[in-house]
Protein backbone atom coordinates (compact mmCIF):
# COMPACT_ATOMS: atom_id res chain seq x y z
CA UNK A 1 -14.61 -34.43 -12.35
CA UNK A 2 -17.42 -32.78 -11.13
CA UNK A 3 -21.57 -32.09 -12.34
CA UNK A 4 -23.13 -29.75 -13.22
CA UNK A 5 -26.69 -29.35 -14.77
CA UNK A 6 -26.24 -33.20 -15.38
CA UNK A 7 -23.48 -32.51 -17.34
CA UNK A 8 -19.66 -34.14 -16.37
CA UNK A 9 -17.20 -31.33 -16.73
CA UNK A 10 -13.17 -32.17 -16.43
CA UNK A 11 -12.33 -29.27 -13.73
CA UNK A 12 -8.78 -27.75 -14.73
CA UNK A 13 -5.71 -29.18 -12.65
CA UNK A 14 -4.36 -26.44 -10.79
CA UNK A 15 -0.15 -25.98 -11.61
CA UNK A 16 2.22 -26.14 -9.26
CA UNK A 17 4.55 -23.45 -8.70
CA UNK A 18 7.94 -25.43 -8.65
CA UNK A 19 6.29 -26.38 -12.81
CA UNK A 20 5.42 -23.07 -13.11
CA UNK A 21 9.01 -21.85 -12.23
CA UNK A 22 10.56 -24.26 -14.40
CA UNK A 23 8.78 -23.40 -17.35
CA UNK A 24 9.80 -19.56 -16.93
CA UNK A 25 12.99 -20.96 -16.64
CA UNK A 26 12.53 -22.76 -19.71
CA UNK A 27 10.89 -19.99 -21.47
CA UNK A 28 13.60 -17.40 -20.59
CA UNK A 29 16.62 -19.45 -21.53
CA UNK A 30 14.84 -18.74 -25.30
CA UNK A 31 15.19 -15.50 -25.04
CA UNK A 32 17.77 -13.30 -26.52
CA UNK A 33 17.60 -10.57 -23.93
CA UNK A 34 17.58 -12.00 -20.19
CA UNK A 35 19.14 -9.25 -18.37
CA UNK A 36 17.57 -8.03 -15.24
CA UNK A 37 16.55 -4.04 -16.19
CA UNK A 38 15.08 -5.61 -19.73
CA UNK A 39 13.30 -7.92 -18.26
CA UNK A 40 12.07 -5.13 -15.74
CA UNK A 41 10.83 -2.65 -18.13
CA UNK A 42 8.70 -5.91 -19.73
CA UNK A 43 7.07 -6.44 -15.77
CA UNK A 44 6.82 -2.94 -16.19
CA UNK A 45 4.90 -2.63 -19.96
CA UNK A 46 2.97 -5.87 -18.96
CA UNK A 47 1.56 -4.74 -15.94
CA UNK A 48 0.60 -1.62 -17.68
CA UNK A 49 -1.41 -3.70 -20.34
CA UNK A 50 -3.50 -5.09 -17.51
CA UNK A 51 -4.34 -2.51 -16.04
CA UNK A 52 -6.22 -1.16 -18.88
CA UNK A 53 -8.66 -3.88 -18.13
CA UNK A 54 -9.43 -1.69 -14.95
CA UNK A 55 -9.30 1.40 -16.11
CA UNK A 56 -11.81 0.82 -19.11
CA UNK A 57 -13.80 -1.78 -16.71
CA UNK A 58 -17.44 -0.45 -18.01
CA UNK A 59 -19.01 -1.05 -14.36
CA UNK A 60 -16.00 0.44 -12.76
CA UNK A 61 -15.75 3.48 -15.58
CA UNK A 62 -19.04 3.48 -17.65
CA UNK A 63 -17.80 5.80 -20.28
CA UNK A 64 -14.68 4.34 -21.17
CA UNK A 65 -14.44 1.91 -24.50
CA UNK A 66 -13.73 -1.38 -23.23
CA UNK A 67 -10.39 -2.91 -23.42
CA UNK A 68 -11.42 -6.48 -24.36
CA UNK A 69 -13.01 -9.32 -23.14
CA UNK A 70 -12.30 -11.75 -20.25
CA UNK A 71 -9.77 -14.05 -22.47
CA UNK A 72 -7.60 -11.00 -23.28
CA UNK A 73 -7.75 -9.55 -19.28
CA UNK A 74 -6.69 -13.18 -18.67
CA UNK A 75 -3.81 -13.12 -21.51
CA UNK A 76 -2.53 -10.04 -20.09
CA UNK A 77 -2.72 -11.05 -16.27
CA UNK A 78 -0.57 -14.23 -17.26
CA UNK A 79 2.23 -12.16 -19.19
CA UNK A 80 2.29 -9.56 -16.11
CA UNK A 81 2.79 -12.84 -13.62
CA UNK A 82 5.35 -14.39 -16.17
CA UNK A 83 7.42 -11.37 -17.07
CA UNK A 84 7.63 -11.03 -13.08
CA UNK A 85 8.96 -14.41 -12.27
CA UNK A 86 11.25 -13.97 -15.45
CA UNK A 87 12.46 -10.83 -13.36
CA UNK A 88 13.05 -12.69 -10.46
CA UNK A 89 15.24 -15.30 -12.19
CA UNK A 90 17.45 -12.95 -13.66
CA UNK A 91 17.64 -11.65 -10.29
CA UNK A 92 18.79 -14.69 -9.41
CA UNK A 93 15.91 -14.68 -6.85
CA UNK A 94 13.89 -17.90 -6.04
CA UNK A 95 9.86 -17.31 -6.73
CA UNK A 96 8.82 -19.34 -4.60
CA UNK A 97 11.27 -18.16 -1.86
CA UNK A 98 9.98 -14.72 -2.62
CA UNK A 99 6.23 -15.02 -2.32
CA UNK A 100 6.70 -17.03 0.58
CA UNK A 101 8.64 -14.15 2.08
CA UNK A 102 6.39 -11.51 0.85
CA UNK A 103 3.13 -13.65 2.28
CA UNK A 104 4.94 -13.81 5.80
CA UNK A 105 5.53 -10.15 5.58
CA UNK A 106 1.87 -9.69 4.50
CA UNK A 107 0.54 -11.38 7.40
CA UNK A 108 2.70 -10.11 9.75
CA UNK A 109 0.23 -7.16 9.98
CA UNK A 110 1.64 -6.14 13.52
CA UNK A 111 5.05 -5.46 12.64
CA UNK A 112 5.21 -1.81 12.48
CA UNK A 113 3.43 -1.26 15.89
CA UNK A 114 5.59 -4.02 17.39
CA UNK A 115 8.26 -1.78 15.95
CA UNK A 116 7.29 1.40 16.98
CA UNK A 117 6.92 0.51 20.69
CA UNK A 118 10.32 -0.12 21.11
CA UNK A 119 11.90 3.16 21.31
CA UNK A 120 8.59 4.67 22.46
CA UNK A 121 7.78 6.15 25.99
CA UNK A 122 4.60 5.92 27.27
CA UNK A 123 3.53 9.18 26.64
CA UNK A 124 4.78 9.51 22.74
CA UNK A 125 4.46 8.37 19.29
CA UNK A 126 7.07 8.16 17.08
CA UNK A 127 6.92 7.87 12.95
CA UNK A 128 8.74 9.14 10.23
CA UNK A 129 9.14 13.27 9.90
CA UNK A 130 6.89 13.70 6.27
CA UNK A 131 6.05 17.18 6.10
CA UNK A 132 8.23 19.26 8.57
CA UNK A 133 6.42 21.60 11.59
CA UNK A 134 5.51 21.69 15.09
CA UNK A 135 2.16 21.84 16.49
CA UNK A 136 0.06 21.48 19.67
CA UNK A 137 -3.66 21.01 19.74
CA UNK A 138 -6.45 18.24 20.45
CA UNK A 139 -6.27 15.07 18.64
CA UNK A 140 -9.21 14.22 16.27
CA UNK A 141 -8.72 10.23 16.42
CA UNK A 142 -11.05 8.67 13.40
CA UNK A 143 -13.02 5.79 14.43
CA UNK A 144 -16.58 4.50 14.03
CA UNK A 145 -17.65 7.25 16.18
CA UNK A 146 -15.72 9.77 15.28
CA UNK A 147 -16.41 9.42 11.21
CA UNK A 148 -14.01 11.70 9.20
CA UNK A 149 -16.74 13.47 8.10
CA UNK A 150 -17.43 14.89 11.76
CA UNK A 151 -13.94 17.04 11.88
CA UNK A 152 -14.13 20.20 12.85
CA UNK A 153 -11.30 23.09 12.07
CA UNK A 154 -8.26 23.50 14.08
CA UNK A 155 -7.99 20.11 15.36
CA UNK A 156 -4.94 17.14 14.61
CA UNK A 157 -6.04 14.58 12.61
CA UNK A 158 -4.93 10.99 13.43
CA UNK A 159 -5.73 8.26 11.69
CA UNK A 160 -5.16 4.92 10.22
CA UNK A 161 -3.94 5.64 7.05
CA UNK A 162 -4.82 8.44 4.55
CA UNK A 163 -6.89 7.59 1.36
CA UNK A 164 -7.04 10.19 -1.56
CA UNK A 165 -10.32 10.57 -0.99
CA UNK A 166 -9.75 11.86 2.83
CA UNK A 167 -7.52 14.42 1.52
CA UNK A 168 -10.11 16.81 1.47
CA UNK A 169 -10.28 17.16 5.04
CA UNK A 170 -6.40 17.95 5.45
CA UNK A 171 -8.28 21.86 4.77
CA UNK A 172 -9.51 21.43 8.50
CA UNK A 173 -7.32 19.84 10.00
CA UNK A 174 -3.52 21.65 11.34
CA UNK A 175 -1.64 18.83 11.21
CA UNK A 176 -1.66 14.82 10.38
CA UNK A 177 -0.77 11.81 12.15
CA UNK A 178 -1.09 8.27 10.31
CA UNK A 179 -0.49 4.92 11.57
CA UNK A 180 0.31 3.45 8.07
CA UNK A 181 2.36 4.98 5.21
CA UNK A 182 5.37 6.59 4.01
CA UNK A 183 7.31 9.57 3.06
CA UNK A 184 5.73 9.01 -0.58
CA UNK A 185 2.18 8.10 0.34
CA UNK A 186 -0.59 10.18 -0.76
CA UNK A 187 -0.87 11.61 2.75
CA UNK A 188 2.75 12.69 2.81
CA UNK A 189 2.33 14.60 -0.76
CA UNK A 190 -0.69 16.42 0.36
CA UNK A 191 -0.02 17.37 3.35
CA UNK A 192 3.82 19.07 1.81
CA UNK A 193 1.28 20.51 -0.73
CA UNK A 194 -0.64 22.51 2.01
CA UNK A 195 2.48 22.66 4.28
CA UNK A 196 0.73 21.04 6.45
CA UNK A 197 3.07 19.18 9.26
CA UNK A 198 2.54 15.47 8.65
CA UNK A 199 3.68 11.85 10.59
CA UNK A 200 3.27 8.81 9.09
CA UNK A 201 3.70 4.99 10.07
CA UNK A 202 3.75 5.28 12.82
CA UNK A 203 2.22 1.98 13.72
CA UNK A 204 -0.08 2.66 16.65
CA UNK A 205 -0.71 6.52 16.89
CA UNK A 206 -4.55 5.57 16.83
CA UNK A 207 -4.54 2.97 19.53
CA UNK A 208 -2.18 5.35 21.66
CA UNK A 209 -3.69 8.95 21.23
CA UNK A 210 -7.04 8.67 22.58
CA UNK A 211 -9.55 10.83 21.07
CA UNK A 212 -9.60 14.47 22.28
CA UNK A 213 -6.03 14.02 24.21
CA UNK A 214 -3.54 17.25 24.02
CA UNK A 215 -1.05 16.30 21.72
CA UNK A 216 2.31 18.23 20.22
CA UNK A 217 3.83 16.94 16.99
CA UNK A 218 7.45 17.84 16.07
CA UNK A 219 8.20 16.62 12.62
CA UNK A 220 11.87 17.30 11.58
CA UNK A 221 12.04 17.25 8.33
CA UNK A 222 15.90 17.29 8.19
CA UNK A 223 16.18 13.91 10.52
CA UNK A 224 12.97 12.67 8.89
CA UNK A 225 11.94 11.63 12.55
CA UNK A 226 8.72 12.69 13.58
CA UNK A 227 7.85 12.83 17.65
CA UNK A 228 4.14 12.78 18.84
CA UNK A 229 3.97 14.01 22.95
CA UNK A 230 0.98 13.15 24.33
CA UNK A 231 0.50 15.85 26.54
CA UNK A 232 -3.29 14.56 28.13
């Protein structure tokens, strides 16, 4: 119980997962169809439904019609997490095993650099091969002081990770190195696009390549293993 505006309000108990779990369980053993790809394509449909609540946000997208109130965004938030557990089950795959698993992961934000400096000499990056090329020149490294914005033409862009929006610098840039992503990522598709020779996840390329450093990039497209020398 708690007050508020002199008024006592009951505050909602919060359920525990192992209940939560059980009542999936419950729930699914009700249903006629409980095989794993049908109960995919409802994760699937449900997480579609919720995201309309995004997409016609009106502060987010002022001229779309909105998709409903906050009961209904709430309605279709709960089916997406239900549908997903009911997924799991008939997956034969513990929730609560999962998200504890998938939290770890989550926090584990060093793993890829961890990774990376294993088969890594000191003077070289490595990451996966995304679009294929070689190419030497001076390392644009984005930071607080060197904003994206600043890039000038004919230099290698390395950075963090590659946003849609930074895409539009790829047009100055003659090649792309990215700590984060993978051969899917926005980064990779643009830069195939403009044939542009691309790295990604590589885990520590901006912490390594210092900014204005010689570098060469050989991305082999055919071994999908992509080699950053750091040539100084």
């Amino acid at each position: 119980m708690f007050f508020e505006k002199g008024i006592t309000v009951s505050r909602k108990k919060e359920p525990k997962l192992s209940d939560v779990i059980k009542r999936v369980k419950a729930c699914l053993a009700n249903e006629d169809r409980k095989d794993a790809l049908f109960r995919q394509a409802l994760v699937t449909n449900e997480v579609g439904d919720w995201a309309k609540f995004l997409t016609h946000d009106p502060e987010l997208n002022p001229g779309a019609r909105p998709a409903g109130g906050r009961p209904e965004e709430v309605m279709a938030a709960g089916q997406a997490f239900c549908m997903l557990f009911s997924l799991a089950l008939a997956r034969n795959i513990d929730p609560a095993e999962a998200i504890e698993a998938g939290l770890k992961n989550w926090e584990d934000a060093d793993w890829r650099k961890r990774e990376a400096e294993k088969d890594q000499s000191e003077n070289e990056v490595r990451g996966i091969a995304a679009s294929g090329g070689i190419r030497m020149g001076e390392a644009y490294v984005v930071s607080p002081d060197n904003p994206i914005d600043n890039l000038p033409a004919g230099m290698i862009l390395v950075t963090s990770f590659a946003s849609p929006e930074l895409v539009i610098y790829f047009e100055r840039a003659i090649a792309v190195v990215t700590d984060h992503g993978g051969k899917t990522s926005h980064a990779a598709n643009m830069a195939r696009q403009k044939n542009l020779p691309c790295i990604v996840g590589t885990g520590n390329a901006t912490e390594k390549i210092k900014h204005g450093d010689i570098i060469t990039i050989d991305a082999n497209i055919v071994t999908e293993i992509g080699v950053v020398t750091i040539d100084k």
